[in-house]
PDB file of N, CA and C in Angstrom:
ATOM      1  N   UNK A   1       0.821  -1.200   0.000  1.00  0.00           N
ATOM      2  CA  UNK A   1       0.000   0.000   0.000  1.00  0.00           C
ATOM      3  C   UNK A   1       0.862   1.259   0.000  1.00  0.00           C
ATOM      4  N   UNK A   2       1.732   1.321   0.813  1.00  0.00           N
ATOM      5  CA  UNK A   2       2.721   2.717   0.566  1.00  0.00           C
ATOM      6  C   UNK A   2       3.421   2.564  -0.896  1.00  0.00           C
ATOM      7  N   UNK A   3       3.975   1.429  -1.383  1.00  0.00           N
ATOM      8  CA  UNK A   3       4.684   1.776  -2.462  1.00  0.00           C
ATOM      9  C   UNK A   3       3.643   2.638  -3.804  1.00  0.00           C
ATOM     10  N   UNK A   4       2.167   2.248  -3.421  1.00  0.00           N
ATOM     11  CA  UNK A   4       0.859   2.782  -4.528  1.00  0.00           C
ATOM     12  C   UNK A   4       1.264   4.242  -3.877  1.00  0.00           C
ATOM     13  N   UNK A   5       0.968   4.337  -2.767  1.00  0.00           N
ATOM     14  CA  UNK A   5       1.078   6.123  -2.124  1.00  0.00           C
ATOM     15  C   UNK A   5       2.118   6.775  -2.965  1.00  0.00           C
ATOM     16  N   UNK A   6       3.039   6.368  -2.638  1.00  0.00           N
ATOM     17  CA  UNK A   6       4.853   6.754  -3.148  1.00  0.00           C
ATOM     18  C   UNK A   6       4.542   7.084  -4.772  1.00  0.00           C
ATOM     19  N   UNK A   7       3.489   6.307  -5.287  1.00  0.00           N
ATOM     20  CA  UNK A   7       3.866   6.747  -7.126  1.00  0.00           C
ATOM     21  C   UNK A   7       2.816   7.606  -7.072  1.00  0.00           C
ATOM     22  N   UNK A   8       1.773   8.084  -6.253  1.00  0.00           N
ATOM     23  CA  UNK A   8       0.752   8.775  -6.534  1.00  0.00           C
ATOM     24  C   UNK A   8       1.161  10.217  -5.813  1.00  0.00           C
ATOM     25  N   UNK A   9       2.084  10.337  -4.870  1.00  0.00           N
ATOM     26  CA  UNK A   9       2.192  11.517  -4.587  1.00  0.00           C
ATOM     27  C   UNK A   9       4.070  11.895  -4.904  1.00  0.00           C
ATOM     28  N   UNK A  10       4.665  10.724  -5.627  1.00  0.00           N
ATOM     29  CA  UNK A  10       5.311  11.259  -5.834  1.00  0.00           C
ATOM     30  C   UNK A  10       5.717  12.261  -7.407  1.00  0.00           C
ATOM     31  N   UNK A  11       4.557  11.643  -8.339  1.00  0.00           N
ATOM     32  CA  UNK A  11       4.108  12.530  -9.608  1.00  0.00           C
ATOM     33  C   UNK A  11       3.730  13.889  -9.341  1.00  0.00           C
ATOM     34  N   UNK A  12       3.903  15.082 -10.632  1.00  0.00           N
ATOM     35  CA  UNK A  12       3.413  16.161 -10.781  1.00  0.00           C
ATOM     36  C   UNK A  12       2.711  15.670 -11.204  1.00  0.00           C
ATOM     37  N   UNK A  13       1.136  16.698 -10.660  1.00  0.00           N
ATOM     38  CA  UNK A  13      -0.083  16.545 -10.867  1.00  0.00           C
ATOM     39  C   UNK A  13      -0.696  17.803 -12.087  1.00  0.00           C
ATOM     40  N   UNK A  14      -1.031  17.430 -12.782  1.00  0.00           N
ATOM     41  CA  UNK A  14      -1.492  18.419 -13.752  1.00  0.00           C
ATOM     42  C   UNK A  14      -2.877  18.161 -14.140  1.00  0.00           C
ATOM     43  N   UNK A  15      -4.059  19.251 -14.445  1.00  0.00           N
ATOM     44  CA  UNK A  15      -5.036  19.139 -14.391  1.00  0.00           C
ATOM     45  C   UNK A  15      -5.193  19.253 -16.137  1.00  0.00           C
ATOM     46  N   UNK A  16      -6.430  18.521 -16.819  1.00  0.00           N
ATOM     47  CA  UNK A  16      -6.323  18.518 -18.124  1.00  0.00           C
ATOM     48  C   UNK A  16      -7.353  19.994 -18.148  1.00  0.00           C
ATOM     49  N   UNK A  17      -6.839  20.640 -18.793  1.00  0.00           N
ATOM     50  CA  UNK A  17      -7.920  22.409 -18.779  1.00  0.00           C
ATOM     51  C   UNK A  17      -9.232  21.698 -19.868  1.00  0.00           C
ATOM     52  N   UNK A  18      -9.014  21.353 -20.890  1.00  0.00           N
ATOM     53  CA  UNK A  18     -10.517  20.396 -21.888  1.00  0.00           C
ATOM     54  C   UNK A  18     -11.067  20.068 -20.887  1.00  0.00           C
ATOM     55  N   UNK A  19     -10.805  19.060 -20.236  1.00  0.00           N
ATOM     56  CA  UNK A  19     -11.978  17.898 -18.858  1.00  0.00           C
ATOM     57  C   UNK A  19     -12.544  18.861 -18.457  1.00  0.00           C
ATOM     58  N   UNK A  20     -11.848  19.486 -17.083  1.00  0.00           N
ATOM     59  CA  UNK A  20     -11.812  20.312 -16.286  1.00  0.00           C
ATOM     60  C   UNK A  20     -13.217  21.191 -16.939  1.00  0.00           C
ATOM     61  N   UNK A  21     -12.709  22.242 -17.794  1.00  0.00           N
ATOM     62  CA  UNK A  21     -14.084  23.071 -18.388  1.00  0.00           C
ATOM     63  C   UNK A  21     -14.994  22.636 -18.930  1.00  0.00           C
ATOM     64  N   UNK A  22     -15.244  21.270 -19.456  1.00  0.00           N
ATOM     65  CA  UNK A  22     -16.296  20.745 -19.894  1.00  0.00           C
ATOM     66  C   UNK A  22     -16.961  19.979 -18.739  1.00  0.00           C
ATOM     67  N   UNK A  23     -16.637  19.542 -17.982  1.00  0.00           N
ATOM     68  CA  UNK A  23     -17.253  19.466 -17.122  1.00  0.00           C
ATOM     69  C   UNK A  23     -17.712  20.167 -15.983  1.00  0.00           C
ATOM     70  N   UNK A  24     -17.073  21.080 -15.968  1.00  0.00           N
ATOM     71  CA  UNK A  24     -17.617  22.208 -14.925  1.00  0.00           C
ATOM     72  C   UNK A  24     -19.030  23.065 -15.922  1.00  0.00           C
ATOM     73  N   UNK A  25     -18.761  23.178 -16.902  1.00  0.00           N
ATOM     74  CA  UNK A  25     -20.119  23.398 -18.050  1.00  0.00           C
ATOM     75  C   UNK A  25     -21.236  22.719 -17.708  1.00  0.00           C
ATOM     76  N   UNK A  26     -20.918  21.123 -17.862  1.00  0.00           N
ATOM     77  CA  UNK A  26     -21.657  20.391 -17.976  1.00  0.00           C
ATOM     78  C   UNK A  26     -22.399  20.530 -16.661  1.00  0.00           C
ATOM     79  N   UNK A  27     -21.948  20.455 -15.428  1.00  0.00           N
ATOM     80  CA  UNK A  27     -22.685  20.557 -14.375  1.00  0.00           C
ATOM     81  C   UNK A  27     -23.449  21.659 -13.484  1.00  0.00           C
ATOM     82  N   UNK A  28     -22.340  22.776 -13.949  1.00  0.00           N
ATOM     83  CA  UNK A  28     -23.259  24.373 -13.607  1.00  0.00           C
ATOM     84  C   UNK A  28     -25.020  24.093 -14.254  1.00  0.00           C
ATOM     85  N   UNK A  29     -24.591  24.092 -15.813  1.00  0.00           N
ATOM     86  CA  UNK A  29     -25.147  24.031 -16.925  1.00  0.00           C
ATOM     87  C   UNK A  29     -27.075  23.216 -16.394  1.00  0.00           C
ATOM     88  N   UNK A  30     -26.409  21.905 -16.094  1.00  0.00           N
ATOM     89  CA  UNK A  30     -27.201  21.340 -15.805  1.00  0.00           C
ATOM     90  C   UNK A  30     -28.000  21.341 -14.339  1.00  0.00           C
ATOM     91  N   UNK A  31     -27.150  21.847 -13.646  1.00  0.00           N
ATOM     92  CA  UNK A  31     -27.797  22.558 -11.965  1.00  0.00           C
ATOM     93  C   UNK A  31     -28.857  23.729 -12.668  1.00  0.00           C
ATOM     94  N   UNK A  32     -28.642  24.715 -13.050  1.00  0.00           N
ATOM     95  CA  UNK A  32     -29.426  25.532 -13.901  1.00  0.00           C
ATOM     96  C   UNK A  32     -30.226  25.046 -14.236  1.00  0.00           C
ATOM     97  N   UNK A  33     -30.744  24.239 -15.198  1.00  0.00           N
ATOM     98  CA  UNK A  33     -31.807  23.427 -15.789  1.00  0.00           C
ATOM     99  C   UNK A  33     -32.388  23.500 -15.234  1.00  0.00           C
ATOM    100  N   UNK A  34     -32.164  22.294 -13.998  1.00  0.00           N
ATOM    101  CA  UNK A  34     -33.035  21.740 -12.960  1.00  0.00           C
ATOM    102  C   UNK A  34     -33.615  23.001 -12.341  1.00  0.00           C
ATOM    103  N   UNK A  35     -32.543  23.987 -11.614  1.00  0.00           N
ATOM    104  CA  UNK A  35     -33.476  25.078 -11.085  1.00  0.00           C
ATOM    105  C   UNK A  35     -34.710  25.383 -11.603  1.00  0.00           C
ATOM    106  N   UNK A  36     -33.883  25.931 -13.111  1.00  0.00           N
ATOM    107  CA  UNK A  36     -34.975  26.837 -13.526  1.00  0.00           C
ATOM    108  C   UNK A  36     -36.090  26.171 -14.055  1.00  0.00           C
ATOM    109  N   UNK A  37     -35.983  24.984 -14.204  1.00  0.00           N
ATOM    110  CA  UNK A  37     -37.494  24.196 -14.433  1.00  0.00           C
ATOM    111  C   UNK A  37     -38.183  23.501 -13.222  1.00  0.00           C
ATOM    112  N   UNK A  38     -37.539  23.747 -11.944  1.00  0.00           N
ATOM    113  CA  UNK A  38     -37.842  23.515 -10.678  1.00  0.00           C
ATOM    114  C   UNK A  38     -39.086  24.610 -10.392  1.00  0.00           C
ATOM    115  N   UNK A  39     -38.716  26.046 -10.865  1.00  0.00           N
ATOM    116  CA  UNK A  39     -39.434  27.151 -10.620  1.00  0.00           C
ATOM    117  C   UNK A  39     -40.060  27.513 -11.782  1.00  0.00           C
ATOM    118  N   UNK A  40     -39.884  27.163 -12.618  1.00  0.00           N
ATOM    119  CA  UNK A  40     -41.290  27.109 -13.570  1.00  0.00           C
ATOM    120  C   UNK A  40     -42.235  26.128 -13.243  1.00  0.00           C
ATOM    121  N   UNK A  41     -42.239  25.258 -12.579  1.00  0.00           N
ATOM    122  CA  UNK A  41     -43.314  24.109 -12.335  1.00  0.00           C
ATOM    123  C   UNK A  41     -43.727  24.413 -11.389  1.00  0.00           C
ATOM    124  N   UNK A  42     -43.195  24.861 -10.288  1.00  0.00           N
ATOM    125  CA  UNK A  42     -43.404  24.648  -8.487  1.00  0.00           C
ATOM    126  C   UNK A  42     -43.407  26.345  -8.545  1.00  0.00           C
ATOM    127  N   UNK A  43     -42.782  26.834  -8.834  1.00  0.00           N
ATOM    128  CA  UNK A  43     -43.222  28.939  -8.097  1.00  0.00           C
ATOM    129  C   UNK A  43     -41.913  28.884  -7.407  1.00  0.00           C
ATOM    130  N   UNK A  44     -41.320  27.684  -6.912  1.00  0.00           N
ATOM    131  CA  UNK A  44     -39.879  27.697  -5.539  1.00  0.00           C
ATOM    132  C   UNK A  44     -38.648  28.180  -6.678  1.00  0.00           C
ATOM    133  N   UNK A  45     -38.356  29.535  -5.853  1.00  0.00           N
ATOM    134  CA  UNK A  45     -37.346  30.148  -6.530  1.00  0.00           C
ATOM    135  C   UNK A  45     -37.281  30.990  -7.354  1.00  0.00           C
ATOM    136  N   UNK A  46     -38.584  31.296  -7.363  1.00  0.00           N
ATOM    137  CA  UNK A  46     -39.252  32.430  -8.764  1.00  0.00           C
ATOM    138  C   UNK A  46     -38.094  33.303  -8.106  1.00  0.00           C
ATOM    139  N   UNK A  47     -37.939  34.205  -7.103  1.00  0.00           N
ATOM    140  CA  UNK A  47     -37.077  35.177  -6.548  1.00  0.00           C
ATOM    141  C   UNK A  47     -35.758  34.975  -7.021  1.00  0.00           C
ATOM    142  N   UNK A  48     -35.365  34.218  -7.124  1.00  0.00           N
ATOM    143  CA  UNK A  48     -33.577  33.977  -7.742  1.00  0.00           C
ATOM    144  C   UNK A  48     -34.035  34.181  -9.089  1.00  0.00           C
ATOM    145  N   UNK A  49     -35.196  33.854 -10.053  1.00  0.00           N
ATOM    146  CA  UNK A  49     -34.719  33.436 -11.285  1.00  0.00           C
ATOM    147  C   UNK A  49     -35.297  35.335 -11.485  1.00  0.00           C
ATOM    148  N   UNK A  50     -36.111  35.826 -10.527  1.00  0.00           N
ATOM    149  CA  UNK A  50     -36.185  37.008 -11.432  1.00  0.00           C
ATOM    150  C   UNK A  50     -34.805  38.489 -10.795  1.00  0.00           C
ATOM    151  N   UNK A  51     -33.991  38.106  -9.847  1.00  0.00           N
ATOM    152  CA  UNK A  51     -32.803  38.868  -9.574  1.00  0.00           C
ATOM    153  C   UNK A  51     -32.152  38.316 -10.591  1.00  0.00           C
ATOM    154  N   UNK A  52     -31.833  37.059 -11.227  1.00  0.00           N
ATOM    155  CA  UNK A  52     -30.798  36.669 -12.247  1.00  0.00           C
ATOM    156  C   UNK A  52     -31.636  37.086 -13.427  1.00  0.00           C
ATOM    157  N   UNK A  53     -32.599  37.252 -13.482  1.00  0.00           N
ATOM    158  CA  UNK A  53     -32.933  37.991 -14.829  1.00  0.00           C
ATOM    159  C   UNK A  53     -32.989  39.290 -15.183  1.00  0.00           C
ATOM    160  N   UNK A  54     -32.676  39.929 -14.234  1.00  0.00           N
ATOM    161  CA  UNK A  54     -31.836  41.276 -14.384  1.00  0.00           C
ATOM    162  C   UNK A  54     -30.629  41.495 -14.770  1.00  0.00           C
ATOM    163  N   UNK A  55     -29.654  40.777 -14.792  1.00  0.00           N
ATOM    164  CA  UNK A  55     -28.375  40.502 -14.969  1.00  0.00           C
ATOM    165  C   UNK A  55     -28.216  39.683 -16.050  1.00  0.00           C
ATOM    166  N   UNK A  56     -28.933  38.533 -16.572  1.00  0.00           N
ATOM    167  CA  UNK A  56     -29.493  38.366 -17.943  1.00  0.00           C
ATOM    168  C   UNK A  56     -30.331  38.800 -18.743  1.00  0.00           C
ATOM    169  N   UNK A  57     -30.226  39.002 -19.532  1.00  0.00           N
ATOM    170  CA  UNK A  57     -31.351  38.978 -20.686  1.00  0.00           C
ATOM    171  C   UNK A  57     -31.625  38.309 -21.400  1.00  0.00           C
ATOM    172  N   UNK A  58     -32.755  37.599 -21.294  1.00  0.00           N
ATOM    173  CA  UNK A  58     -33.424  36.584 -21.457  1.00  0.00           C
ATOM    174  C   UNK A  58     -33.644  35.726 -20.777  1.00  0.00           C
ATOM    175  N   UNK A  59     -33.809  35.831 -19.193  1.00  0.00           N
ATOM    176  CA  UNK A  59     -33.657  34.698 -18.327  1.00  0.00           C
ATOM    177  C   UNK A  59     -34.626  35.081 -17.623  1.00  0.00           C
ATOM    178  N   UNK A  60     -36.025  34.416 -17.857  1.00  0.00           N
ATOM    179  CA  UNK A  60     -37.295  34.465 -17.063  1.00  0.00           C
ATOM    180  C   UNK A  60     -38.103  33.503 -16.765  1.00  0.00           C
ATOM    181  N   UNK A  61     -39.044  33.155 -15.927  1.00  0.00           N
ATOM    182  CA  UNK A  61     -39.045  32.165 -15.888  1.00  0.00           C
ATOM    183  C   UNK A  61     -40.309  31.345 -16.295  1.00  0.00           C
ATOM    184  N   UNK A  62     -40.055  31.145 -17.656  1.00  0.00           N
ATOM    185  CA  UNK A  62     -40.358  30.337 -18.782  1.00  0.00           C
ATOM    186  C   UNK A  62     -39.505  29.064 -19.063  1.00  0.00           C
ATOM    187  N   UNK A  63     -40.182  28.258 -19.704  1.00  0.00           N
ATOM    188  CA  UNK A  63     -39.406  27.177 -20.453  1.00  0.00           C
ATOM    189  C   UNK A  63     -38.337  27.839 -21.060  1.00  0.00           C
ATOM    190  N   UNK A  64     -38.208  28.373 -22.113  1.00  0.00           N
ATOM    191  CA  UNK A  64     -37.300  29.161 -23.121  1.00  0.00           C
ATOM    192  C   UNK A  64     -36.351  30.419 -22.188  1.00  0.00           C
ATOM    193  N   UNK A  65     -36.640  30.356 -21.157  1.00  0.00           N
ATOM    194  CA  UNK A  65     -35.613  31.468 -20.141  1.00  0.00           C
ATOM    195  C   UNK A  65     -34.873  30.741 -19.660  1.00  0.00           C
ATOM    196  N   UNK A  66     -35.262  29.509 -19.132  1.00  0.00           N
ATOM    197  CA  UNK A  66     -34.295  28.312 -18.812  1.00  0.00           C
ATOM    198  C   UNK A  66     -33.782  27.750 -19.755  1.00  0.00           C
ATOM    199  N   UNK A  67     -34.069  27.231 -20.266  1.00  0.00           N
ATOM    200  CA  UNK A  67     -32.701  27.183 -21.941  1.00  0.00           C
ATOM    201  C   UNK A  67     -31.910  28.050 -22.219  1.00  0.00           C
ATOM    202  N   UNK A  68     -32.393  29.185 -21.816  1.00  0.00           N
ATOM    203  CA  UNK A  68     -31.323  30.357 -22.123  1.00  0.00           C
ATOM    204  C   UNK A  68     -30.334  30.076 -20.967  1.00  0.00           C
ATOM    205  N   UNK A  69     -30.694  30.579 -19.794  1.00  0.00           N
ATOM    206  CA  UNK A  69     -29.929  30.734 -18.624  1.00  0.00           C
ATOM    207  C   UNK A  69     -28.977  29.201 -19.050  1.00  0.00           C
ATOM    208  N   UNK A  70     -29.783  27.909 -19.099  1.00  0.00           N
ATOM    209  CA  UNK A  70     -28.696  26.942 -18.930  1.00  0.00           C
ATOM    210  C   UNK A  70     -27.776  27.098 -20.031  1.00  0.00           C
ATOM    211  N   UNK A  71     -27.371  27.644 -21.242  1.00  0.00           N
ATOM    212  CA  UNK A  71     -26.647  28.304 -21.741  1.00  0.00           C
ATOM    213  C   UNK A  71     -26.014  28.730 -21.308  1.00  0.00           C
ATOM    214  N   UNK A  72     -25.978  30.364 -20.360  1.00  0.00           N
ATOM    215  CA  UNK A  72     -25.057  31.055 -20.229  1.00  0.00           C
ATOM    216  C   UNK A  72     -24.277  30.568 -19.103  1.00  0.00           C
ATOM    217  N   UNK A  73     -24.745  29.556 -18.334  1.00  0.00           N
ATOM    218  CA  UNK A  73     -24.139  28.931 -17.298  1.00  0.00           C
ATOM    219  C   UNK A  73     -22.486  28.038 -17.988  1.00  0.00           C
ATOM    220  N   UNK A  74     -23.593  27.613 -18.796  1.00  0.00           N
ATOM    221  CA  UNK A  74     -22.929  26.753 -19.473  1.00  0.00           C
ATOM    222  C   UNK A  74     -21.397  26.970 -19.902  1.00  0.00           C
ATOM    223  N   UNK A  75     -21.647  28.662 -20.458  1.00  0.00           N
ATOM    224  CA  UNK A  75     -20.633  28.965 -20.920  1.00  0.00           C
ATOM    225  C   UNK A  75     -19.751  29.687 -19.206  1.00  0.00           C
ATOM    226  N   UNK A  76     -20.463  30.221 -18.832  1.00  0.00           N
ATOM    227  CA  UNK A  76     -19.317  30.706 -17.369  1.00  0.00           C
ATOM    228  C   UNK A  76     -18.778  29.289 -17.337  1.00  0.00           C
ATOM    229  N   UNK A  77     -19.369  27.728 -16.599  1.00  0.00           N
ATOM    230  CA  UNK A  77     -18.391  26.898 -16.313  1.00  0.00           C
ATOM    231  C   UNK A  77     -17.600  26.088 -17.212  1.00  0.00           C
ATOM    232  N   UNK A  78     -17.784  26.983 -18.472  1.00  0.00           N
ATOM    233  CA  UNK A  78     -16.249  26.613 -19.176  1.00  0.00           C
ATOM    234  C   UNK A  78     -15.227  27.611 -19.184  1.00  0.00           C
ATOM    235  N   UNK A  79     -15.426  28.490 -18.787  1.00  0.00           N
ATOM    236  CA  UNK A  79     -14.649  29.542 -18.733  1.00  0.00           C
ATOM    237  C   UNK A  79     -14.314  29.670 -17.471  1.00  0.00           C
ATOM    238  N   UNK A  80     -15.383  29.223 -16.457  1.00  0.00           N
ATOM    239  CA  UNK A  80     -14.232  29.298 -14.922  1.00  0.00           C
ATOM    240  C   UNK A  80     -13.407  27.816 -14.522  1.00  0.00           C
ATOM    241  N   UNK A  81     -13.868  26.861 -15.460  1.00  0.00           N
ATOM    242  CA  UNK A  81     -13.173  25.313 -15.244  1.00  0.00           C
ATOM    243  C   UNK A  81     -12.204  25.876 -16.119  1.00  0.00           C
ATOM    244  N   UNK A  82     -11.688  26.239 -16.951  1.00  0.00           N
ATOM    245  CA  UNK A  82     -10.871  26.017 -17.866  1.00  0.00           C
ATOM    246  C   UNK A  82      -9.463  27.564 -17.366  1.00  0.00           C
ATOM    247  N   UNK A  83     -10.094  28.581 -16.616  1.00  0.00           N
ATOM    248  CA  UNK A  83      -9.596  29.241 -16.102  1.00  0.00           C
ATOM    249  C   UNK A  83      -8.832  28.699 -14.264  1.00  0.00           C
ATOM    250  N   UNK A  84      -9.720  27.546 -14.258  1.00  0.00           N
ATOM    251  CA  UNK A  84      -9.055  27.200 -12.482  1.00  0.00           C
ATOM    252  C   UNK A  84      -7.901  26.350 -12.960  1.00  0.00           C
ATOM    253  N   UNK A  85      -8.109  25.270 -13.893  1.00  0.00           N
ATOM    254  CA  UNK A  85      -7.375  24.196 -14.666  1.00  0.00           C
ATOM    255  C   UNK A  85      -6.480  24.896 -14.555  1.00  0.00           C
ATOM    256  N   UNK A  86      -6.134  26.319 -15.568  1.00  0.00           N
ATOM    257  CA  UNK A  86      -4.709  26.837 -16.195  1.00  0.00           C
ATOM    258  C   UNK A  86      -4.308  27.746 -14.715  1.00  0.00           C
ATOM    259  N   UNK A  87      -4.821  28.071 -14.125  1.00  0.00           N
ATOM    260  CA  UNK A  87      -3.810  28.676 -13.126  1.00  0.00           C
ATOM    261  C   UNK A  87      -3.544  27.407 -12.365  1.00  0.00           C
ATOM    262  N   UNK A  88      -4.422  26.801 -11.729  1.00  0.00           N
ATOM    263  CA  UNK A  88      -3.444  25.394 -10.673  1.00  0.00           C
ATOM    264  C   UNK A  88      -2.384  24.864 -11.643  1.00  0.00           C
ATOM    265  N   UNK A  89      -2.083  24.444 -13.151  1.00  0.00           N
ATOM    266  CA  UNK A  89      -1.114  24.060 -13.801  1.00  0.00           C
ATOM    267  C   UNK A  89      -0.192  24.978 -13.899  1.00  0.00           C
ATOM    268  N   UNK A  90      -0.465  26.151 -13.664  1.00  0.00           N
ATOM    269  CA  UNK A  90       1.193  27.239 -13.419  1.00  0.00           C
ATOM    270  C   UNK A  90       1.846  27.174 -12.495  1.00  0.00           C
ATOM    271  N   UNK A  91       0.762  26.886 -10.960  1.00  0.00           N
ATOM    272  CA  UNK A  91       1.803  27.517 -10.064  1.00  0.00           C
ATOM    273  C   UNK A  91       2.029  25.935  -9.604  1.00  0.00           C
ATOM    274  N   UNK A  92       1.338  24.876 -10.430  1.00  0.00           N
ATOM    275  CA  UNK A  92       2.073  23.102 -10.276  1.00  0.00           C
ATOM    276  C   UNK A  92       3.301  23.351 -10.722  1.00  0.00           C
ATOM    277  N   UNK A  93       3.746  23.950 -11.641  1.00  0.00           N
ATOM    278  CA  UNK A  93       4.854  23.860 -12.683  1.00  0.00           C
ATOM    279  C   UNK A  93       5.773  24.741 -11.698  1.00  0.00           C
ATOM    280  N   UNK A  94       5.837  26.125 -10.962  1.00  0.00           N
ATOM    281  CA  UNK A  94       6.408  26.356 -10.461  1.00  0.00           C
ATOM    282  C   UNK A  94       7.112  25.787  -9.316  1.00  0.00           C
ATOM    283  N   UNK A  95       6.098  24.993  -8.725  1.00  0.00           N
ATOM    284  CA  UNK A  95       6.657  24.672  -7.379  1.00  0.00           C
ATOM    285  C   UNK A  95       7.728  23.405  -7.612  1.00  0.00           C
ATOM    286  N   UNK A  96       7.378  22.816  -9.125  1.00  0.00           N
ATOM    287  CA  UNK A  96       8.600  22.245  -9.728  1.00  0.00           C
ATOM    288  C   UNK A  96       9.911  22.266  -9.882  1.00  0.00           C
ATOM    289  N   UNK A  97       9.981  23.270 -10.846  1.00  0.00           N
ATOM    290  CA  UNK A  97      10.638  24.291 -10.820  1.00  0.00           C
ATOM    291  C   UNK A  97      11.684  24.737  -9.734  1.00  0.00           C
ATOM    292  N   UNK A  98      11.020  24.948  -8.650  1.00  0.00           N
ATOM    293  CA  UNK A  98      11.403  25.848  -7.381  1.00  0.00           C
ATOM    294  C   UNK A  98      12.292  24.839  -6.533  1.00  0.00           C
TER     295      UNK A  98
END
């Protein structure tokens, strides 16, 4: 069991930035969904979806506002997965380095 430890912490760890942002997409993306068709069916949450629809446009809460919103989610968690990915792989590389 230690010699498994020994190869797993003795590797640099690098995060793949593709995975990483597609899946952080994929799951914002899809938390969204669910909300916003949580509160189109049920009324629970109308209050979040109409403060975030100030800050969107097009995000109300309709069928077609939730398609939207899960869109733009979509796109923040590729852009904040793919932004966490590339900074933890810099300052991995530094402490290499160092």
């Amino acid at each position: 069991m230690e010699i498994h430890q020994e190869k797993i912490w003795g590797q640099d760890m690098q995060l793949n930035v593709k995975a990483l942002a597609l899946a952080s997409g994929i799951v914002i993306g899809a938390f969204t969904f669910v909300t916003a068709h949580v509160a189109v069916i049920t009324g629970i949450g109308l209050t979040y979806v109409n403060l975030t629809g100030a800050l969107h446009p097009g995000y109300s809460p309709t069928w077609f506002g939730a398609c939207v919103m899960t869109f733009w989610m979509f796109v923040y968690g590729l852009i904040g997965g793919a932004a966490l990915a590339y900074i933890y792989n810099y300052f991995a590389k530094e402490k290499k380095s160092a």
